[in-house]
PDB file of N, CA and C in Angstrom:
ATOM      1  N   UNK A   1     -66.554-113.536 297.074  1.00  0.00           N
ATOM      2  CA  UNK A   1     -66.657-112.188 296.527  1.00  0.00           C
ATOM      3  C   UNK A   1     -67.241-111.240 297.557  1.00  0.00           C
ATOM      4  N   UNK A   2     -68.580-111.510 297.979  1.00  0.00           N
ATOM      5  CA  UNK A   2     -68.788-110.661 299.427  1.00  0.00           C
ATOM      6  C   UNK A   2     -68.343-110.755 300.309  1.00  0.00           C
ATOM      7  N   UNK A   3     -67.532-111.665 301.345  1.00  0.00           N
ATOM      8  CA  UNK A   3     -66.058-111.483 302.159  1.00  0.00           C
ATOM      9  C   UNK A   3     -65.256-109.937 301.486  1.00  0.00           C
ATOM     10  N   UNK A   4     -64.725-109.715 300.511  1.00  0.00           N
ATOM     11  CA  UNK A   4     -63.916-108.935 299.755  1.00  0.00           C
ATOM     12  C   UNK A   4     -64.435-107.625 299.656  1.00  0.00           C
ATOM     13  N   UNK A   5     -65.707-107.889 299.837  1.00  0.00           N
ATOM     14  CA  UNK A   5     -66.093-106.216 299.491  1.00  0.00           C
ATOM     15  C   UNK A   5     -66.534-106.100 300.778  1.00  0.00           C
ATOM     16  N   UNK A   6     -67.226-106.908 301.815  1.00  0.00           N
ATOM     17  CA  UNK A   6     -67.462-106.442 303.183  1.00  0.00           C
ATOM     18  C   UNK A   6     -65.753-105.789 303.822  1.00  0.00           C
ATOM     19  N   UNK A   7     -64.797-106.366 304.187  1.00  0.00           N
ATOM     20  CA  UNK A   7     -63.431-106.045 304.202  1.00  0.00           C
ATOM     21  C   UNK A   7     -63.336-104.613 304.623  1.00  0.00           C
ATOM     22  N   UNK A   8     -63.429-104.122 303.171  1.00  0.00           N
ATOM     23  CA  UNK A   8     -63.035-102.768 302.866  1.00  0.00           C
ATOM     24  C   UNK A   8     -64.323-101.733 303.449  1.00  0.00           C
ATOM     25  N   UNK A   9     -65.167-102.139 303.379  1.00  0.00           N
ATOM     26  CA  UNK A   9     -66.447-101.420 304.110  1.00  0.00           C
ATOM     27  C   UNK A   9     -66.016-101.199 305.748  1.00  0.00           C
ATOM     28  N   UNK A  10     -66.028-102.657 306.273  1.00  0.00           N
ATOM     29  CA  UNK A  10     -66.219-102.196 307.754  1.00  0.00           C
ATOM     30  C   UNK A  10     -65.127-101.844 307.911  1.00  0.00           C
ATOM     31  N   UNK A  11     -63.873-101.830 307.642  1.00  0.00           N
ATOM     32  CA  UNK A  11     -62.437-100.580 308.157  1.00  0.00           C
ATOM     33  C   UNK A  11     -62.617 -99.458 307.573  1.00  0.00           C
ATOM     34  N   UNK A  12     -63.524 -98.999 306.583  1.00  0.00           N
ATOM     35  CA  UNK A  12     -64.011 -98.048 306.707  1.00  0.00           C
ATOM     36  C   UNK A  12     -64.496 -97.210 307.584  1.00  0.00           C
ATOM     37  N   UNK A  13     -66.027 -97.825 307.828  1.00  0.00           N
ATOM     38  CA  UNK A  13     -66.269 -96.968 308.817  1.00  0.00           C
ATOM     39  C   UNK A  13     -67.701 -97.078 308.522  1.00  0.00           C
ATOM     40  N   UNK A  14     -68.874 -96.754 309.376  1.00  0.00           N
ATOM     41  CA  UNK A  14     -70.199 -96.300 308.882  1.00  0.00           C
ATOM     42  C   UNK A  14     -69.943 -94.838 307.723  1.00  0.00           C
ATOM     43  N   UNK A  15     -69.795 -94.094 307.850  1.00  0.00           N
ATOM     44  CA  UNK A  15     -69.707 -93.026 306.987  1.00  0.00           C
ATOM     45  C   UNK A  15     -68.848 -93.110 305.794  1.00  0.00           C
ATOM     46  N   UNK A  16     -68.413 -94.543 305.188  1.00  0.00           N
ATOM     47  CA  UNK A  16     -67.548 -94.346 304.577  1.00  0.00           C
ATOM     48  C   UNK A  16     -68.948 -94.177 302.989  1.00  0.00           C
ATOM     49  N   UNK A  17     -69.802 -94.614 303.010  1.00  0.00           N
ATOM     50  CA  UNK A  17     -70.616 -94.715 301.894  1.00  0.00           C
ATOM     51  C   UNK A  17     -71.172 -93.496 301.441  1.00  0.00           C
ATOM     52  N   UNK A  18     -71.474 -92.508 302.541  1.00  0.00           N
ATOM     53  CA  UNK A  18     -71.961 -91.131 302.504  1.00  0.00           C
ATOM     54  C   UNK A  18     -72.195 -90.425 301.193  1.00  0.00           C
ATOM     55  N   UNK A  19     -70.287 -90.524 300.358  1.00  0.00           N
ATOM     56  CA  UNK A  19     -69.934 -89.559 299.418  1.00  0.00           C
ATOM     57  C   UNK A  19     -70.805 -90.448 298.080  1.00  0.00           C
ATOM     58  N   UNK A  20     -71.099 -91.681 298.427  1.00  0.00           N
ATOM     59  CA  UNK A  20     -71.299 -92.469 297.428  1.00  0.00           C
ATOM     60  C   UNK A  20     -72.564 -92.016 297.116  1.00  0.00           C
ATOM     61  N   UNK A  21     -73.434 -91.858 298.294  1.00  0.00           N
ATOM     62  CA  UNK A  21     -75.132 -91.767 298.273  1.00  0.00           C
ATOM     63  C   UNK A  21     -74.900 -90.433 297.484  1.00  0.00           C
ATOM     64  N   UNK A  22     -74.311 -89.510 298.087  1.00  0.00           N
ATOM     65  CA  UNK A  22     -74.249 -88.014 297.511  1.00  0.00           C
ATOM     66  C   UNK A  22     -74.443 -87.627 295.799  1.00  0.00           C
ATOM     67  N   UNK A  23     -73.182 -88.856 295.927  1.00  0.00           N
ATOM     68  CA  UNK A  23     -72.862 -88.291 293.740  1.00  0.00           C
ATOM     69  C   UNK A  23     -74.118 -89.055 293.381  1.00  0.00           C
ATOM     70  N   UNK A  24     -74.720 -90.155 293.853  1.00  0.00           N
ATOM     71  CA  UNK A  24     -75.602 -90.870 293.261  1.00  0.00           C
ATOM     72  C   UNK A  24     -77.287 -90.213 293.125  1.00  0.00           C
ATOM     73  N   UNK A  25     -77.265 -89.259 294.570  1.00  0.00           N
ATOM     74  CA  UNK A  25     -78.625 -88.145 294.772  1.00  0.00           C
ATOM     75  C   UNK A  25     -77.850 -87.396 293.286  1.00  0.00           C
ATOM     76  N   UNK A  26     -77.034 -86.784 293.744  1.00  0.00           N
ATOM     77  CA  UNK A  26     -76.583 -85.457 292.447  1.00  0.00           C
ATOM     78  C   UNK A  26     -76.810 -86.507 290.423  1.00  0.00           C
ATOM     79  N   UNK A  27     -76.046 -86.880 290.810  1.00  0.00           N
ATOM     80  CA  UNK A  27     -76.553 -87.888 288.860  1.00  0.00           C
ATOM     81  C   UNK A  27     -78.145 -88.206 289.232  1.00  0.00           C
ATOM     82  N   UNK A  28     -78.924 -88.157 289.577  1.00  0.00           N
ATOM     83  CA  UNK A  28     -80.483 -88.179 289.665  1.00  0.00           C
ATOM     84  C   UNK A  28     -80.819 -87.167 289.058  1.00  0.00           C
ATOM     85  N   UNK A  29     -80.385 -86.118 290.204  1.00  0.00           N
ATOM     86  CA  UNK A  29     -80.812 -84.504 290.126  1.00  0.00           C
ATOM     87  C   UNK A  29     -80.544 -84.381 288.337  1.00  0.00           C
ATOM     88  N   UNK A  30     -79.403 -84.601 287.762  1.00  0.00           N
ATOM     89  CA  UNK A  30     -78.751 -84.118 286.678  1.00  0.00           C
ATOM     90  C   UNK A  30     -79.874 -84.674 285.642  1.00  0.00           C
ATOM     91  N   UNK A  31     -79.850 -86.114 285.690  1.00  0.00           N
ATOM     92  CA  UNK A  31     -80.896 -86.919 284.925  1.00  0.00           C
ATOM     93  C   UNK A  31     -82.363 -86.721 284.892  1.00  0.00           C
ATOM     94  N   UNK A  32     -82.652 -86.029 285.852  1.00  0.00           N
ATOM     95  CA  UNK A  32     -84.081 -85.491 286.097  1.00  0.00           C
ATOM     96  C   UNK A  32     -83.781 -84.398 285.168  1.00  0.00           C
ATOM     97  N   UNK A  33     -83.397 -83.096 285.334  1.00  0.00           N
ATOM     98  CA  UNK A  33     -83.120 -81.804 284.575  1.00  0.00           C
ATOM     99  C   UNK A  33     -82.972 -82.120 283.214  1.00  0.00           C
ATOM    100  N   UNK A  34     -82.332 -82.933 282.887  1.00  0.00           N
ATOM    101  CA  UNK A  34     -81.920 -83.422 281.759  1.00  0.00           C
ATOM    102  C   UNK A  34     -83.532 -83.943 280.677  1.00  0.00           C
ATOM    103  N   UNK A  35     -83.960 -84.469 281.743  1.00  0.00           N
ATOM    104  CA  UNK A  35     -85.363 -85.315 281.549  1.00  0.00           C
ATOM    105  C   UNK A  35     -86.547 -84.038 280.584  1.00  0.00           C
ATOM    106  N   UNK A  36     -86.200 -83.361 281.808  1.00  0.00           N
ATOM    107  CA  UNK A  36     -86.839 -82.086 281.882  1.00  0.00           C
ATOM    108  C   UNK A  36     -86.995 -81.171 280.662  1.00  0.00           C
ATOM    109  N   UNK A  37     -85.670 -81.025 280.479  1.00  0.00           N
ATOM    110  CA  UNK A  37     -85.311 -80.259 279.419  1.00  0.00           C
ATOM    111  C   UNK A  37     -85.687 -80.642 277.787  1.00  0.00           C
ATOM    112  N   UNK A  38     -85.082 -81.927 277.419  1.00  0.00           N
ATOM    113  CA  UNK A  38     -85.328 -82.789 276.461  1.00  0.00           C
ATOM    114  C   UNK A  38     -87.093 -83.077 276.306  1.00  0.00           C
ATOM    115  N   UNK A  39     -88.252 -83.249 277.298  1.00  0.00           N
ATOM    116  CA  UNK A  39     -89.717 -83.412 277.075  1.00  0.00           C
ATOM    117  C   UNK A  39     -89.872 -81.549 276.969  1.00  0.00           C
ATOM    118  N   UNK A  40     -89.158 -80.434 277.439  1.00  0.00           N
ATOM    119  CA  UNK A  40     -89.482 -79.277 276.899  1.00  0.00           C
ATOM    120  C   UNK A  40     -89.603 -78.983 275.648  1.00  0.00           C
ATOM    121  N   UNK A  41     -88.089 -79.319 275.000  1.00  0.00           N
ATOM    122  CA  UNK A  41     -87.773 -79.055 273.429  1.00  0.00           C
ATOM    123  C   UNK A  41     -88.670 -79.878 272.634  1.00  0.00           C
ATOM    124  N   UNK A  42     -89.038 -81.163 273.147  1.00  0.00           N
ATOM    125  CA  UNK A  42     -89.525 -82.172 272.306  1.00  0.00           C
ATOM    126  C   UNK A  42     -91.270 -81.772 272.134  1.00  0.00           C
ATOM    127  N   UNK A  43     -91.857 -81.293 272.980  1.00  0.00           N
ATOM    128  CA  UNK A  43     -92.610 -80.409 272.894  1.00  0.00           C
ATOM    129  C   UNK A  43     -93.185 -78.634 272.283  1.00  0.00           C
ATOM    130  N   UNK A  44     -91.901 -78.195 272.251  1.00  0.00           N
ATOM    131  CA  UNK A  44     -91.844 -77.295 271.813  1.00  0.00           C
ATOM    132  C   UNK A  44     -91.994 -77.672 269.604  1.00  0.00           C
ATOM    133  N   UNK A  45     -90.762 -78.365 269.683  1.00  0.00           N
ATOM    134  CA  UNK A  45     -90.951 -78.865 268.463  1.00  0.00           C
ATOM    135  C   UNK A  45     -91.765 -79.630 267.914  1.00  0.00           C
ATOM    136  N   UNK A  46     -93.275 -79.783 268.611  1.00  0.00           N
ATOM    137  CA  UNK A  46     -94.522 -80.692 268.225  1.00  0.00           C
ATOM    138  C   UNK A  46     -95.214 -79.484 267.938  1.00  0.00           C
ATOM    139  N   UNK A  47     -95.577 -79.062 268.771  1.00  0.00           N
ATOM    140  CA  UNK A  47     -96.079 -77.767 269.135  1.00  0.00           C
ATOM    141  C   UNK A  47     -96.442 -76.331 268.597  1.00  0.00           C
ATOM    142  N   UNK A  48     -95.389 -75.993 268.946  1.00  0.00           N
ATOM    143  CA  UNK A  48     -94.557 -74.575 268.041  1.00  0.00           C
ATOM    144  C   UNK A  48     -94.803 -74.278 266.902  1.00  0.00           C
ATOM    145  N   UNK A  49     -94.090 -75.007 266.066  1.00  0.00           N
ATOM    146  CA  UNK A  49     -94.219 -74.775 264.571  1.00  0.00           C
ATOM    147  C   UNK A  49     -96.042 -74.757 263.912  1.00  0.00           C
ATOM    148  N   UNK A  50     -96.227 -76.077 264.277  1.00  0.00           N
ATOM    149  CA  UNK A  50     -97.593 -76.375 264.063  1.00  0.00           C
ATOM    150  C   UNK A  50     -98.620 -75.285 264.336  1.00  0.00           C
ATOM    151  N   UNK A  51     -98.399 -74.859 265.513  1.00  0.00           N
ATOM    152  CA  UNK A  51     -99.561 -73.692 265.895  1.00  0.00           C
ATOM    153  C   UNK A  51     -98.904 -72.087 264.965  1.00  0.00           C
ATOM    154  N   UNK A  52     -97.882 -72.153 264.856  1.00  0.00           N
ATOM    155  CA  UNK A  52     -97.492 -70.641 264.281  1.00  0.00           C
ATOM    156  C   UNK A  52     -98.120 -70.563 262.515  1.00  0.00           C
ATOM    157  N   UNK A  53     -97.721 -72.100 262.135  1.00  0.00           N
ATOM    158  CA  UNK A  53     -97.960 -72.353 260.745  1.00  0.00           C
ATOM    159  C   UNK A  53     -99.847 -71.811 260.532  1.00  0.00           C
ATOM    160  N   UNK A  54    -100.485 -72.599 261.790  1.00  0.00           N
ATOM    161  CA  UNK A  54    -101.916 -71.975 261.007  1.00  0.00           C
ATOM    162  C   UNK A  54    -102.105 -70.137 261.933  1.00  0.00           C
ATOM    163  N   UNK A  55    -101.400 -69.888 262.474  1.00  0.00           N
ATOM    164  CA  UNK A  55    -101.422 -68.770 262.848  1.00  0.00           C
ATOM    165  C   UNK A  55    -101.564 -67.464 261.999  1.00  0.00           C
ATOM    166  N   UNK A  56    -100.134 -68.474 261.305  1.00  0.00           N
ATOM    167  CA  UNK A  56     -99.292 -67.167 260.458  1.00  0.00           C
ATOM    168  C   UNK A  56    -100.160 -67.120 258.929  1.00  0.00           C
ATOM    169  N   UNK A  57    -100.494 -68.462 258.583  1.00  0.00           N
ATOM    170  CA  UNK A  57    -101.509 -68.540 257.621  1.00  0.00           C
ATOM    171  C   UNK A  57    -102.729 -67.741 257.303  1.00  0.00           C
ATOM    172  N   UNK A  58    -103.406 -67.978 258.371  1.00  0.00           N
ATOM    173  CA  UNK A  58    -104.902 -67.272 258.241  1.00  0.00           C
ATOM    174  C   UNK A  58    -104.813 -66.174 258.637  1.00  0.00           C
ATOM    175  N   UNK A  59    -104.286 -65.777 259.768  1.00  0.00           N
ATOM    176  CA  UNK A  59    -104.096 -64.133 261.005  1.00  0.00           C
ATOM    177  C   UNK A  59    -103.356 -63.212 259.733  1.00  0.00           C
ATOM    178  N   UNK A  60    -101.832 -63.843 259.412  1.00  0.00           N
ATOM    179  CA  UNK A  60    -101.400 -62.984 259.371  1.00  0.00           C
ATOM    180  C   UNK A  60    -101.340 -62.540 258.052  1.00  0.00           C
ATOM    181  N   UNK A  61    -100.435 -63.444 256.976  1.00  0.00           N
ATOM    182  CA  UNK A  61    -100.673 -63.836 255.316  1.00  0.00           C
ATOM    183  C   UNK A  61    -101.888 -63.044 254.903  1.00  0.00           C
ATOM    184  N   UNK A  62    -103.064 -64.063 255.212  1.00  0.00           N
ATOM    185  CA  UNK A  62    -104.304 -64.255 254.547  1.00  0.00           C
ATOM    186  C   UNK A  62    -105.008 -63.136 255.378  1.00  0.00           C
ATOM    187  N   UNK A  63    -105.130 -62.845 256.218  1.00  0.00           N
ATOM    188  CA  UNK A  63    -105.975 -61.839 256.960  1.00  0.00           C
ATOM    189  C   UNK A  63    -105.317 -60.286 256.949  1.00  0.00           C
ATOM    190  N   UNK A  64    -104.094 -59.905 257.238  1.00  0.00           N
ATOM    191  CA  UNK A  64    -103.752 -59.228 257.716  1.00  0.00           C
ATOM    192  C   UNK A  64    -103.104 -58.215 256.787  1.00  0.00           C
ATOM    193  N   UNK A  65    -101.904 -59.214 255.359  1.00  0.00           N
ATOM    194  CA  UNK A  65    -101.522 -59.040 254.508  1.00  0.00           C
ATOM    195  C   UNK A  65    -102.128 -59.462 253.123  1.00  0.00           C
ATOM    196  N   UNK A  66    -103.524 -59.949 253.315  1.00  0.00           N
ATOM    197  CA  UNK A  66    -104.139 -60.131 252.039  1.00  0.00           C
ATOM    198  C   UNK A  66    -103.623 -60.827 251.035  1.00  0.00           C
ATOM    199  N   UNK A  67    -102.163 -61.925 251.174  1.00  0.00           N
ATOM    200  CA  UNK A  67    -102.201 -62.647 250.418  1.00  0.00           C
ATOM    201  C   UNK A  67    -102.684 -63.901 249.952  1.00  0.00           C
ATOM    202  N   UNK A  68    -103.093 -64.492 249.113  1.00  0.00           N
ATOM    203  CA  UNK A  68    -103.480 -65.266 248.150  1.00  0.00           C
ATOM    204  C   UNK A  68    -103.511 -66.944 249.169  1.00  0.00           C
ATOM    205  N   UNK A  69    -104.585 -67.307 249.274  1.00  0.00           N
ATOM    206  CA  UNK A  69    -104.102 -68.785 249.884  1.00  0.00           C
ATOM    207  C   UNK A  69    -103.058 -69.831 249.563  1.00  0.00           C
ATOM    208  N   UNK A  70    -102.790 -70.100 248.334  1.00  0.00           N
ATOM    209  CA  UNK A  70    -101.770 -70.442 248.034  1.00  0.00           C
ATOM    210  C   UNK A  70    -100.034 -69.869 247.846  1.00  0.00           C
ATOM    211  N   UNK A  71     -99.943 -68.819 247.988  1.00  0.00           N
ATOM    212  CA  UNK A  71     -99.149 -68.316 248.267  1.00  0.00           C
ATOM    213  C   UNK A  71     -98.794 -68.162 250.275  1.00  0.00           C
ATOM    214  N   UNK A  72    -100.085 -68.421 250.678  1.00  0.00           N
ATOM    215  CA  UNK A  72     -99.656 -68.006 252.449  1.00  0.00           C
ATOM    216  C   UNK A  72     -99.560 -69.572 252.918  1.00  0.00           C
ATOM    217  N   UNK A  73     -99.647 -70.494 252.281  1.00  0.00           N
ATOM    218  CA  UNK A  73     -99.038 -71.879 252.605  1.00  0.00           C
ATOM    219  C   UNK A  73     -97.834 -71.964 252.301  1.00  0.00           C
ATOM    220  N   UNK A  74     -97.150 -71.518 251.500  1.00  0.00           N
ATOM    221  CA  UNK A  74     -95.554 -71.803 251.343  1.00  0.00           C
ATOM    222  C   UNK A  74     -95.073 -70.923 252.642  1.00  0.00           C
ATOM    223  N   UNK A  75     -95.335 -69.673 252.453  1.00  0.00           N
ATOM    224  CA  UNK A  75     -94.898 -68.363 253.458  1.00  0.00           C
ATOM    225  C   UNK A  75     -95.190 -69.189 254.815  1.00  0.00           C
ATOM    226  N   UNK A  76     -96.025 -69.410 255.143  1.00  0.00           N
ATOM    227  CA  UNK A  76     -96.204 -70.090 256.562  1.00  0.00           C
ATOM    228  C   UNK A  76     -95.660 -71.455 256.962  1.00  0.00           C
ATOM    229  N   UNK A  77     -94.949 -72.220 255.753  1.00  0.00           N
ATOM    230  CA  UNK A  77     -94.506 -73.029 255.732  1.00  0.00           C
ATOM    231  C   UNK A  77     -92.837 -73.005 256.261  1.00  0.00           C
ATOM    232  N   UNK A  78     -92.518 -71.890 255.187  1.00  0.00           N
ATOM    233  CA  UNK A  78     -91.009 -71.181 255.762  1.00  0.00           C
ATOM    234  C   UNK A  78     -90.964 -70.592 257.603  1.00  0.00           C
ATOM    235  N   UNK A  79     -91.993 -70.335 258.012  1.00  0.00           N
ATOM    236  CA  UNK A  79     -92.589 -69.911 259.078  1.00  0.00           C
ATOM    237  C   UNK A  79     -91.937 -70.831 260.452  1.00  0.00           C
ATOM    238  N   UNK A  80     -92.835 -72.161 259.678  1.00  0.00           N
ATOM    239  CA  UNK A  80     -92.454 -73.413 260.328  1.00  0.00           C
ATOM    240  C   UNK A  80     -91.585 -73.421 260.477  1.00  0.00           C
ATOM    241  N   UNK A  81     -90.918 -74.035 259.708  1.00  0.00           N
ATOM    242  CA  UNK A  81     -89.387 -74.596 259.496  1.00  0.00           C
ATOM    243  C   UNK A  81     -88.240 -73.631 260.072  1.00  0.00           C
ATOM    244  N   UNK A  82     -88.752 -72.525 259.396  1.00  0.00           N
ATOM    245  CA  UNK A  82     -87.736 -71.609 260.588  1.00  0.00           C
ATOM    246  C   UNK A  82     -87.999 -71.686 262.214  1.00  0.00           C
ATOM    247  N   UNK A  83     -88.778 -71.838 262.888  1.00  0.00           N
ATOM    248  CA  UNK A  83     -89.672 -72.110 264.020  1.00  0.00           C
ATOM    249  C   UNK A  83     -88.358 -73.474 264.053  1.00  0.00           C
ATOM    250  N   UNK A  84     -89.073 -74.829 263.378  1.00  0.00           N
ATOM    251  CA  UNK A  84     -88.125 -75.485 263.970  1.00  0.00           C
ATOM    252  C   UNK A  84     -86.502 -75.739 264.361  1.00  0.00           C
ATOM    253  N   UNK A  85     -85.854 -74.560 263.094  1.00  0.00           N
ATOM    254  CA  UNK A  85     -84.761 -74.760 262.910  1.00  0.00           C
ATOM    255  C   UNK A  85     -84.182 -73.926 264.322  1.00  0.00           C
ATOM    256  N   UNK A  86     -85.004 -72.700 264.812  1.00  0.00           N
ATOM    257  CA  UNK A  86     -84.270 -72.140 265.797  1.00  0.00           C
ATOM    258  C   UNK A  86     -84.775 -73.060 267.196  1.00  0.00           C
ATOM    259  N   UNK A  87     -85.864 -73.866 267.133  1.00  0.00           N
ATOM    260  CA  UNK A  87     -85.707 -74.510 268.477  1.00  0.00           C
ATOM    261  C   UNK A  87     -84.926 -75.844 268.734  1.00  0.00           C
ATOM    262  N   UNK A  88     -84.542 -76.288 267.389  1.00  0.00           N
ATOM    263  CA  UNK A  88     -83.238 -77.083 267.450  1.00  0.00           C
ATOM    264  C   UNK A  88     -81.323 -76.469 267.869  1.00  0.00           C
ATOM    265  N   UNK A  89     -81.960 -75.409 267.426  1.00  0.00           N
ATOM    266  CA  UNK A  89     -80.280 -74.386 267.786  1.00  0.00           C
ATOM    267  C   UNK A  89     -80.416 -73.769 269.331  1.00  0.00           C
ATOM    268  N   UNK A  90     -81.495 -74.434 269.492  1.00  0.00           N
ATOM    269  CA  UNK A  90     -81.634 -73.750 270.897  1.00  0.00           C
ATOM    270  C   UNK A  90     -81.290 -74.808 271.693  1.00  0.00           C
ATOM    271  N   UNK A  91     -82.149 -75.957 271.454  1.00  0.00           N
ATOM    272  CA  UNK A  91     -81.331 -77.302 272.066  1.00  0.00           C
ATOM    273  C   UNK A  91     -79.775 -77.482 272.289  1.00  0.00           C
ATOM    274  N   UNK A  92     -79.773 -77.229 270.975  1.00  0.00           N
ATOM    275  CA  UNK A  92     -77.949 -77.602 271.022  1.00  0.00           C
ATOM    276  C   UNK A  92     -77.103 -76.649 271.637  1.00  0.00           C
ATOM    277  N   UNK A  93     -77.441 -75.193 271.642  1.00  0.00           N
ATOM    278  CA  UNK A  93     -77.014 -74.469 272.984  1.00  0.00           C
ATOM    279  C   UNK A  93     -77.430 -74.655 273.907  1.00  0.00           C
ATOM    280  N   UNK A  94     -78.064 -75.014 274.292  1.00  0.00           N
ATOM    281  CA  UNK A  94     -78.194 -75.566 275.808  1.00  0.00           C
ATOM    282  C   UNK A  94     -77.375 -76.687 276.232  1.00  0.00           C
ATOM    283  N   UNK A  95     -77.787 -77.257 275.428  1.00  0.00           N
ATOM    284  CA  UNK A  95     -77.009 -78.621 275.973  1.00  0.00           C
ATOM    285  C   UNK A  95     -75.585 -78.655 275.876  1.00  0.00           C
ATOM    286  N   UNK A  96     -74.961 -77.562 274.851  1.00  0.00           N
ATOM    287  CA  UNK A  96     -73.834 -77.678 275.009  1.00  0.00           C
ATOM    288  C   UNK A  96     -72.987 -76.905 276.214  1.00  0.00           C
ATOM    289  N   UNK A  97     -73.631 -76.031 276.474  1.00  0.00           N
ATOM    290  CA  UNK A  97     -73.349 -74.952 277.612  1.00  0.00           C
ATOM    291  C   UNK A  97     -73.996 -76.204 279.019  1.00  0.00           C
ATOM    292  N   UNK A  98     -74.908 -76.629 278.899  1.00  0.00           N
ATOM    293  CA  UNK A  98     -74.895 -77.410 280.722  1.00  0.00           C
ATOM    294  C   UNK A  98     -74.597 -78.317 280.675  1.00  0.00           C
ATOM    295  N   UNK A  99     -73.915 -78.928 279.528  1.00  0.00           N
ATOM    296  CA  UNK A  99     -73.022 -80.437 279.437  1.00  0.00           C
ATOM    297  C   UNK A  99     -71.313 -79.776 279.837  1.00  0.00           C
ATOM    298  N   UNK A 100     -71.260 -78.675 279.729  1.00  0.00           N
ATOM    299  CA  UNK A 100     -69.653 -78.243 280.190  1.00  0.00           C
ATOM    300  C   UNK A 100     -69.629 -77.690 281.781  1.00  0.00           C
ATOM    301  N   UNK A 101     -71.191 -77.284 282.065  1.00  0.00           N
ATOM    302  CA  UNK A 101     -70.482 -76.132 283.328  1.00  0.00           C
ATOM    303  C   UNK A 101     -71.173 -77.233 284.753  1.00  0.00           C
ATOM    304  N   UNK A 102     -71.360 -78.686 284.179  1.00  0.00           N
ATOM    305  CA  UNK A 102     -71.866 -79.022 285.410  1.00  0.00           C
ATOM    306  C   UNK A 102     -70.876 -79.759 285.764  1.00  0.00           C
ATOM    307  N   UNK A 103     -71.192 -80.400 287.058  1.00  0.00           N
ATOM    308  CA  UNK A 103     -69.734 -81.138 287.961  1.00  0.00           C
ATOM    309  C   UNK A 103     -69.228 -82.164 287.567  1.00  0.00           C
ATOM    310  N   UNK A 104     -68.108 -83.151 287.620  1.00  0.00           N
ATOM    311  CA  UNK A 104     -68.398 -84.305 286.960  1.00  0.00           C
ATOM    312  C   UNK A 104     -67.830 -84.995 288.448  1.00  0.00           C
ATOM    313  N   UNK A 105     -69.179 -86.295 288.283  1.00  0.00           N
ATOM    314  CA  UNK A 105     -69.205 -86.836 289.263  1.00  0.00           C
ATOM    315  C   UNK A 105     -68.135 -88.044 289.199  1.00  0.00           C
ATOM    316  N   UNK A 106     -66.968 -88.369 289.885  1.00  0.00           N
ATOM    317  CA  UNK A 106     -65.858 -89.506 289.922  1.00  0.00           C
ATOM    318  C   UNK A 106     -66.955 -91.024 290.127  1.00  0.00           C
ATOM    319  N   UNK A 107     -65.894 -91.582 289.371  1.00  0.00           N
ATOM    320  CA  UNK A 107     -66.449 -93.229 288.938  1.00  0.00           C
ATOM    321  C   UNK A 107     -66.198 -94.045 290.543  1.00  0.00           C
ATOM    322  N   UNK A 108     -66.425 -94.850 290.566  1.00  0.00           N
ATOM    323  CA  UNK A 108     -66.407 -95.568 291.507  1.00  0.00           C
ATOM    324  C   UNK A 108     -65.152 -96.458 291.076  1.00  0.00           C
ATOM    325  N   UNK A 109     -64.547 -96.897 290.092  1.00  0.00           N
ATOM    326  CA  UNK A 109     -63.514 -96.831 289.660  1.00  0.00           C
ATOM    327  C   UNK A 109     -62.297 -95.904 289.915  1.00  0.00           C
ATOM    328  N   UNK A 110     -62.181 -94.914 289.178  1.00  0.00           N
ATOM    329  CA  UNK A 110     -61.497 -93.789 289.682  1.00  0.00           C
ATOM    330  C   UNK A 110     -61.154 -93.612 291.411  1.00  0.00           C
ATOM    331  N   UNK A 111     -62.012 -94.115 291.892  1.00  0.00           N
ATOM    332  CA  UNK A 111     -61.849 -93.792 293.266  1.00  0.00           C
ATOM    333  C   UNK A 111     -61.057 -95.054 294.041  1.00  0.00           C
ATOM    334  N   UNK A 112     -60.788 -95.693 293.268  1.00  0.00           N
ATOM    335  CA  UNK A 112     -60.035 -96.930 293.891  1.00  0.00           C
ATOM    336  C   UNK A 112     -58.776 -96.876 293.458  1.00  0.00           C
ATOM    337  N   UNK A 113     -58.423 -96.383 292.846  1.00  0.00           N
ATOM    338  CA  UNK A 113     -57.009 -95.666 291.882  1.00  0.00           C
ATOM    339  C   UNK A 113     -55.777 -95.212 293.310  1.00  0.00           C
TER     340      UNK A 113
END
């Protein structure tokens, strides 16, 4: 089996691996960003909601608008949830927009075609 794949290497050439290292740096790069992005949202959605909920509770409800404590727990509750629902729609635009406009890297397969 390694006879077979040395072969095709050395009539290659030294530089024949180059393009290989390349796509393999670039799918890093992608998987890193990717990394990136996903511990953002996943954070955001720990985060976010949680802090707006007692925000919106005490500051704003209860302090600001003088309503009723039990009434500024539901209200701040909707708060939340809306909080989470748009940083999930935010995910999914993203990801759907940089899952289309990035490169696609050829298989190592494909390339033997």
């Amino acid at each position: 089996y390694l006879s077979t794949m040395q072969k095709p290497l050395a009539a290659a050439g030294p530089g024949a691996l180059q393009p290989d290292v390349q796509a393999i740096r670039q799918q890093q790069q992608q998987l890193g960003t990717v990394a990136k992005v996903l511990i953002t949202f996943s954070l955001l959605l720990i985060v976010l909601p949680i802090t707006l909920y007692f925000i919106t509770k005490s500051l704003l409800f209860e302090g600001f608008l003088s309503i009723a404590p039990r009434q500024s727990y539901i209200y701040a509750a909707i708060v939340a949830v809306v909080t989470v629902h748009i940083i999930l729609a935010g995910f999914v635009f993203f990801a759907f927009w940089e899952g289309g406009t990035g490169k696609e890297v050829p298989d190592a397969a494909a390339k033997q075609d």
